[in-house]
C-alpha atoms as a PDB file:
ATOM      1  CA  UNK A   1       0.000   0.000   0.000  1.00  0.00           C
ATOM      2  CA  UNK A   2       3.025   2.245   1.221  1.00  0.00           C
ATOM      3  CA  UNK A   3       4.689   1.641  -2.250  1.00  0.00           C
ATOM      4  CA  UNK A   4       1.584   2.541  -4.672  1.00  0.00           C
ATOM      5  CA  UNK A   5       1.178   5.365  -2.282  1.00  0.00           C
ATOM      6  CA  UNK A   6       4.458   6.663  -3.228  1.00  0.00           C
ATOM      7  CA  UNK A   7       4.276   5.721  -6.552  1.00  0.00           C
ATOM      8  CA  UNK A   8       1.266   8.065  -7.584  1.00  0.00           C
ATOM      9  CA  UNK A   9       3.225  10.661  -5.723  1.00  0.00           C
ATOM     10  CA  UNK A  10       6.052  10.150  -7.675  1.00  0.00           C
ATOM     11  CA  UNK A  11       3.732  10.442 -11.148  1.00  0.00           C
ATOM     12  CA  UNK A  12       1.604  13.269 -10.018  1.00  0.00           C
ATOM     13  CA  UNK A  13       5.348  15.495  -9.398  1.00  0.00           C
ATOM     14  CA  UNK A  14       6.461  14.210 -12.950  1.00  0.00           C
ATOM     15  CA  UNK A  15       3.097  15.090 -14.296  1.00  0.00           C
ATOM     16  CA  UNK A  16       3.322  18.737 -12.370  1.00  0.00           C
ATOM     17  CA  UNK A  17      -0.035  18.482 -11.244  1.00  0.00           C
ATOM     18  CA  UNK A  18      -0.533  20.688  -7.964  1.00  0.00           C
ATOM     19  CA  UNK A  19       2.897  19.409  -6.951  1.00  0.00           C
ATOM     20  CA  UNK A  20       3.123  21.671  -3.846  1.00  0.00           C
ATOM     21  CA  UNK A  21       0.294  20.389  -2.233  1.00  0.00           C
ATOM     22  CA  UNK A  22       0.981  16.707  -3.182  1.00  0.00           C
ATOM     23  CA  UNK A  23       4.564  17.827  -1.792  1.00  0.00           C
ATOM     24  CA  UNK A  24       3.086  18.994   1.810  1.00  0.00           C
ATOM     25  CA  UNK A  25       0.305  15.860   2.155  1.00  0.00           C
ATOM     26  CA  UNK A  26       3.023  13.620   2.125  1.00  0.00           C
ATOM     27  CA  UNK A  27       5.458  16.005   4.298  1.00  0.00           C
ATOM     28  CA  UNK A  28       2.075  16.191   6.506  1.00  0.00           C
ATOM     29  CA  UNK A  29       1.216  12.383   6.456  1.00  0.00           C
ATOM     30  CA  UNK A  30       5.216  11.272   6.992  1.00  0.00           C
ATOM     31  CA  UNK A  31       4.867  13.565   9.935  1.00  0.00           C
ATOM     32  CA  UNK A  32       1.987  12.571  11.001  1.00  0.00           C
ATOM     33  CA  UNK A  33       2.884   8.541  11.289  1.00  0.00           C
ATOM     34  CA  UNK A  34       6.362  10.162  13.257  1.00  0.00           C
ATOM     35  CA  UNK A  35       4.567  11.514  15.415  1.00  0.00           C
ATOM     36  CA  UNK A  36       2.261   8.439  16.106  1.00  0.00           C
ATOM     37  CA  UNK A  37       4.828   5.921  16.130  1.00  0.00           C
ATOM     38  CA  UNK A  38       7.581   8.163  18.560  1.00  0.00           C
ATOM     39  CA  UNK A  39       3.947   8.725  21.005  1.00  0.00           C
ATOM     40  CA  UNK A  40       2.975   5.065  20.710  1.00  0.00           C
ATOM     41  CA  UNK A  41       7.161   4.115  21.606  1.00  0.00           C
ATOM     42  CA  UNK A  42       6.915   6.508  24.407  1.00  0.00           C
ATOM     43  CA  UNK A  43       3.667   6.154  26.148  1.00  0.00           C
ATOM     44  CA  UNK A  44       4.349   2.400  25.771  1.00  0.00           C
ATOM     45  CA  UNK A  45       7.613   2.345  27.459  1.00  0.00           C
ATOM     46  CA  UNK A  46       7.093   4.982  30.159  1.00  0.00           C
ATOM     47  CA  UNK A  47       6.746   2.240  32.849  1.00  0.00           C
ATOM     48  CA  UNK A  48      10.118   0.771  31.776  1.00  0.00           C
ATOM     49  CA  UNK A  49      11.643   4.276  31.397  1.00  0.00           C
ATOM     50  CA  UNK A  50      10.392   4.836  35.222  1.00  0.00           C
ATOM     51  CA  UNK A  51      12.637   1.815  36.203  1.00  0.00           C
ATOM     52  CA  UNK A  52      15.380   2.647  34.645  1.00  0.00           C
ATOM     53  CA  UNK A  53      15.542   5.630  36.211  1.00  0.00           C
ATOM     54  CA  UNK A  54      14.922   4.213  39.560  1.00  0.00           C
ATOM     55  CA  UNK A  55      17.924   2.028  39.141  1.00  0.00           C
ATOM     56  CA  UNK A  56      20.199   4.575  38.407  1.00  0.00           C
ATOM     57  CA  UNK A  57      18.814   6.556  41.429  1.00  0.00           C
ATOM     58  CA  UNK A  58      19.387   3.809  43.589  1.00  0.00           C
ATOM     59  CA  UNK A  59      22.713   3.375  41.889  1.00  0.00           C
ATOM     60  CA  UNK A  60      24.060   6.945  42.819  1.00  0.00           C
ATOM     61  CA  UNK A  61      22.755   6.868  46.172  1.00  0.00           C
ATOM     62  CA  UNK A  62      24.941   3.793  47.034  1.00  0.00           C
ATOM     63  CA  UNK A  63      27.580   4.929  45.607  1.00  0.00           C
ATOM     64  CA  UNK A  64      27.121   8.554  47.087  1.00  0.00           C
ATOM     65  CA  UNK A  65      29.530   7.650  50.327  1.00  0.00           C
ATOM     66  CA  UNK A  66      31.979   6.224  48.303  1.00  0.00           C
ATOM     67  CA  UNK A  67      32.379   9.070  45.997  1.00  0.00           C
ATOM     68  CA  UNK A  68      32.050  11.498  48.761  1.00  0.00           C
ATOM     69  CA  UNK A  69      35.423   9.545  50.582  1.00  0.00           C
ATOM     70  CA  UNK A  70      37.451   9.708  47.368  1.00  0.00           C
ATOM     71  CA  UNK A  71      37.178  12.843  46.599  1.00  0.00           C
ATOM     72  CA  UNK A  72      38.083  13.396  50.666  1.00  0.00           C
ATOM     73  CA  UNK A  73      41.268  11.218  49.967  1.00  0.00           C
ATOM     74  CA  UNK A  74      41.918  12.907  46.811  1.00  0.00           C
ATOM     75  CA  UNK A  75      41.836  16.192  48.723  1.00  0.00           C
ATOM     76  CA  UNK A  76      44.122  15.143  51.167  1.00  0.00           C
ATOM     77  CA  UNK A  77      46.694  13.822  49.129  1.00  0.00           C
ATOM     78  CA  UNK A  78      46.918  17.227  47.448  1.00  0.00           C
ATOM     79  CA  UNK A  79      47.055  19.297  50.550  1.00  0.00           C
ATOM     80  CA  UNK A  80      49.895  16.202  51.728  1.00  0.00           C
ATOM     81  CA  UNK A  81      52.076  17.103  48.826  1.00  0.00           C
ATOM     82  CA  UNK A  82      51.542  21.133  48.759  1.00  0.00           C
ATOM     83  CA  UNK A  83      53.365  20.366  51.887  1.00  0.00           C
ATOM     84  CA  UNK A  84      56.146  18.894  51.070  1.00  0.00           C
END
């Protein structure tokens, strides 16, 4: 269906029949399935998205402390040698 669609397309340009509107249906109906398809991926997933994010969350708040001592080590180290 997609391929006869685009074939009378394709004849009506070569033809020059109203060529700018047949130009801005199909810019309008390409946009148009886009649109559905990046709504129907997103709405769809959202729950998954959700834990995804979750994990990560959980992720950085475990590793929180450890970060926080590193960068406390790292700190000390540098005040160690702008001793010496």
């Amino acid at each position: 269906m997609a391929v006869w669609a685009f074939a009378i397309v394709v004849a009506v340009n070569q033809i020059g029949i109203a060529a700018a509107l047949v130009n801005t249906l199909l810019a309008a109906t390409f946009g148009a399935v886009a649109l559905a398809l990046g709504l129907a991926f997103g709405l769809g997933g959202r729950e998954t998205a959700g834990q995804i994010v979750d994990n990560w969350y959980s992720a950085s708040q475990q590793a929180a402390p450890k970060l926080k001592r590193a960068a406390q080590d790292i700190k000390e180290q540098a005040q160690e040698k702008g001793r010496s």
